[in-house]
Protein backbone atom coordinates (compact mmCIF):
# COMPACT_ATOMS: atom_id res chain seq x y z
CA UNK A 1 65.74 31.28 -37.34
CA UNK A 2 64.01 27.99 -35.88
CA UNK A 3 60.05 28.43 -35.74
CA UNK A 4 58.13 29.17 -32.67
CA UNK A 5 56.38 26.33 -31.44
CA UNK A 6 53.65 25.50 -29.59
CA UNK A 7 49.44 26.85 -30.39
CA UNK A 8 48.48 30.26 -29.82
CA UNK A 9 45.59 31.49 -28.35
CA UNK A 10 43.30 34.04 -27.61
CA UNK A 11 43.75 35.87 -24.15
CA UNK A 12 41.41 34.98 -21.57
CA UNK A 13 39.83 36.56 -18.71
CA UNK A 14 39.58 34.83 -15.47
CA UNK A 15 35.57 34.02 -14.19
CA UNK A 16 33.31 36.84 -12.54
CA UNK A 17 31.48 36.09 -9.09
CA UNK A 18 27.74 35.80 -9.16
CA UNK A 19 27.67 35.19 -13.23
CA UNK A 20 26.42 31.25 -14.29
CA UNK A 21 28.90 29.26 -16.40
CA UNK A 22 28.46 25.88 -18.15
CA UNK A 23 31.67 23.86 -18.44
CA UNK A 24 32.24 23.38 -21.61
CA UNK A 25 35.74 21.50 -21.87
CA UNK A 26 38.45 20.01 -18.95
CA UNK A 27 41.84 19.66 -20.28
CA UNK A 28 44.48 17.89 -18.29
CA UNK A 29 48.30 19.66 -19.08
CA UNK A 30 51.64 20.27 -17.94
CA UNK A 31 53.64 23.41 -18.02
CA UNK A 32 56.15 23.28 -20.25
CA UNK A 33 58.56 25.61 -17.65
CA UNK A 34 58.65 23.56 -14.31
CA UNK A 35 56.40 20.71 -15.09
CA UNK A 36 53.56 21.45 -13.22
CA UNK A 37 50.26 19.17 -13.60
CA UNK A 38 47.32 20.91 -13.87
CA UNK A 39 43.53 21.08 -15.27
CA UNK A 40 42.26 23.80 -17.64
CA UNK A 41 38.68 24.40 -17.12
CA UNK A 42 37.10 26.36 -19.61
CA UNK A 43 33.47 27.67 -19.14
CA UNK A 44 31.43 29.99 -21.51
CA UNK A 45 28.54 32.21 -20.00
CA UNK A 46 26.86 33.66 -23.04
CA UNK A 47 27.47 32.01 -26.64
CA UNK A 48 30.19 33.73 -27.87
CA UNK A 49 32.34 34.40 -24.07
CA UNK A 50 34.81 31.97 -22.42
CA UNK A 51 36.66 32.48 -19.83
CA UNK A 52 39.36 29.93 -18.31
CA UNK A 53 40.51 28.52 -14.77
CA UNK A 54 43.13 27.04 -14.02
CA UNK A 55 43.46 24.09 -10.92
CA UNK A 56 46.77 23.29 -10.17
CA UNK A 57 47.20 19.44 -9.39
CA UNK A 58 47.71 18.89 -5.66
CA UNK A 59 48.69 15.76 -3.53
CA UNK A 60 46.72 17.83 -0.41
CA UNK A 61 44.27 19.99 -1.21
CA UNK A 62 42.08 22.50 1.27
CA UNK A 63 37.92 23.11 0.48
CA UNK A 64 39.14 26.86 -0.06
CA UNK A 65 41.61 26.24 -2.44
CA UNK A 66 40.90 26.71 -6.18
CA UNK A 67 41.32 22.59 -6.54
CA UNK A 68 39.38 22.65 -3.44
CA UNK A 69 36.29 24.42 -4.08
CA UNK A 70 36.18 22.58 -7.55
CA UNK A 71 35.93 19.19 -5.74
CA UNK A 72 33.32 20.28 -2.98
CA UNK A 73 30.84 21.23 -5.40
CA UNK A 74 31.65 18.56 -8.71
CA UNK A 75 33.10 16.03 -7.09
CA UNK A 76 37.00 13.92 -7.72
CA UNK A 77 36.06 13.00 -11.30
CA UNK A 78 36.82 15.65 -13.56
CA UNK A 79 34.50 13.28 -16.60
CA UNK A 80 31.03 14.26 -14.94
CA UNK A 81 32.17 17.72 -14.50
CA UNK A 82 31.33 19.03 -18.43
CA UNK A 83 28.14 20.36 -18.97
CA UNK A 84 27.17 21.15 -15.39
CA UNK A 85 26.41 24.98 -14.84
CA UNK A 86 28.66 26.53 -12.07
CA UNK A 87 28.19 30.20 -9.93
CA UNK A 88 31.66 31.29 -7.79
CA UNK A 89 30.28 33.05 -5.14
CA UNK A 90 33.17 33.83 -3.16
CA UNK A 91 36.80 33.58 -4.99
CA UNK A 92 39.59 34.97 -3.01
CA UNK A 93 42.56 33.43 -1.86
CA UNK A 94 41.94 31.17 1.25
CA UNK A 95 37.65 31.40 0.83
CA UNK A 96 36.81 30.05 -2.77
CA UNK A 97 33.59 28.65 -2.90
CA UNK A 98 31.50 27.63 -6.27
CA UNK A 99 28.12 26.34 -6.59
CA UNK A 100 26.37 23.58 -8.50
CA UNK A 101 23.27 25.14 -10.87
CA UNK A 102 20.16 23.22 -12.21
CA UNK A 103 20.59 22.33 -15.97
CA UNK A 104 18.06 25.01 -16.33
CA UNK A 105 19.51 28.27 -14.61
């Protein structure tokens, strides 16, 4: 039998609204099923919790879209967005909005 390929990893759970999350890592992929391009944003609210989001790449993108709300508050270059602290404080489909915490909340 050929070996299952490919890293394994813990499940996830997606972010919570109100709760403050530092950014901890961005990674850029692509699904392996249809090819989709996306970012993986993972961001940890206590020292031993993560939780993941992911943005699906866009070539037109709405403020209320997950993408969206991710680029109204941090801006296009995903390289300035580690280490910034992050609240969602409205995340349903069509009205996402996140915002940008000081270093020290």
């Amino acid at each position: 039998m050929p070996e299952i390929l490919g890293k394994q990893i813990d499940e996830v759970e997606a972010p919570s609204l109100g709760v403050s999350y530092t950014i901890t890592d961005i990674e850029e992929f692509r699904s392996t099923i249809r090819s989709f391009e996306g970012y993986r944003v993972t961001l940890q609210d206590t020292p031993n919790h993560q939780v993941v989001e992911t943005l699906w790449k866009q070539e037109v993108y709405g403020p209320n879209s997950k993408i969206g709300a991710y680029v109204a508050a941090l801006g296009k270059n995903t390289d300035t967005w580690k280490n910034k602290k992050i609240r969602y404080t409205q995340w349903v489909k069509g009205a996402r909005r996140i915002e940008v915490l000081p270093p020290s909340a």
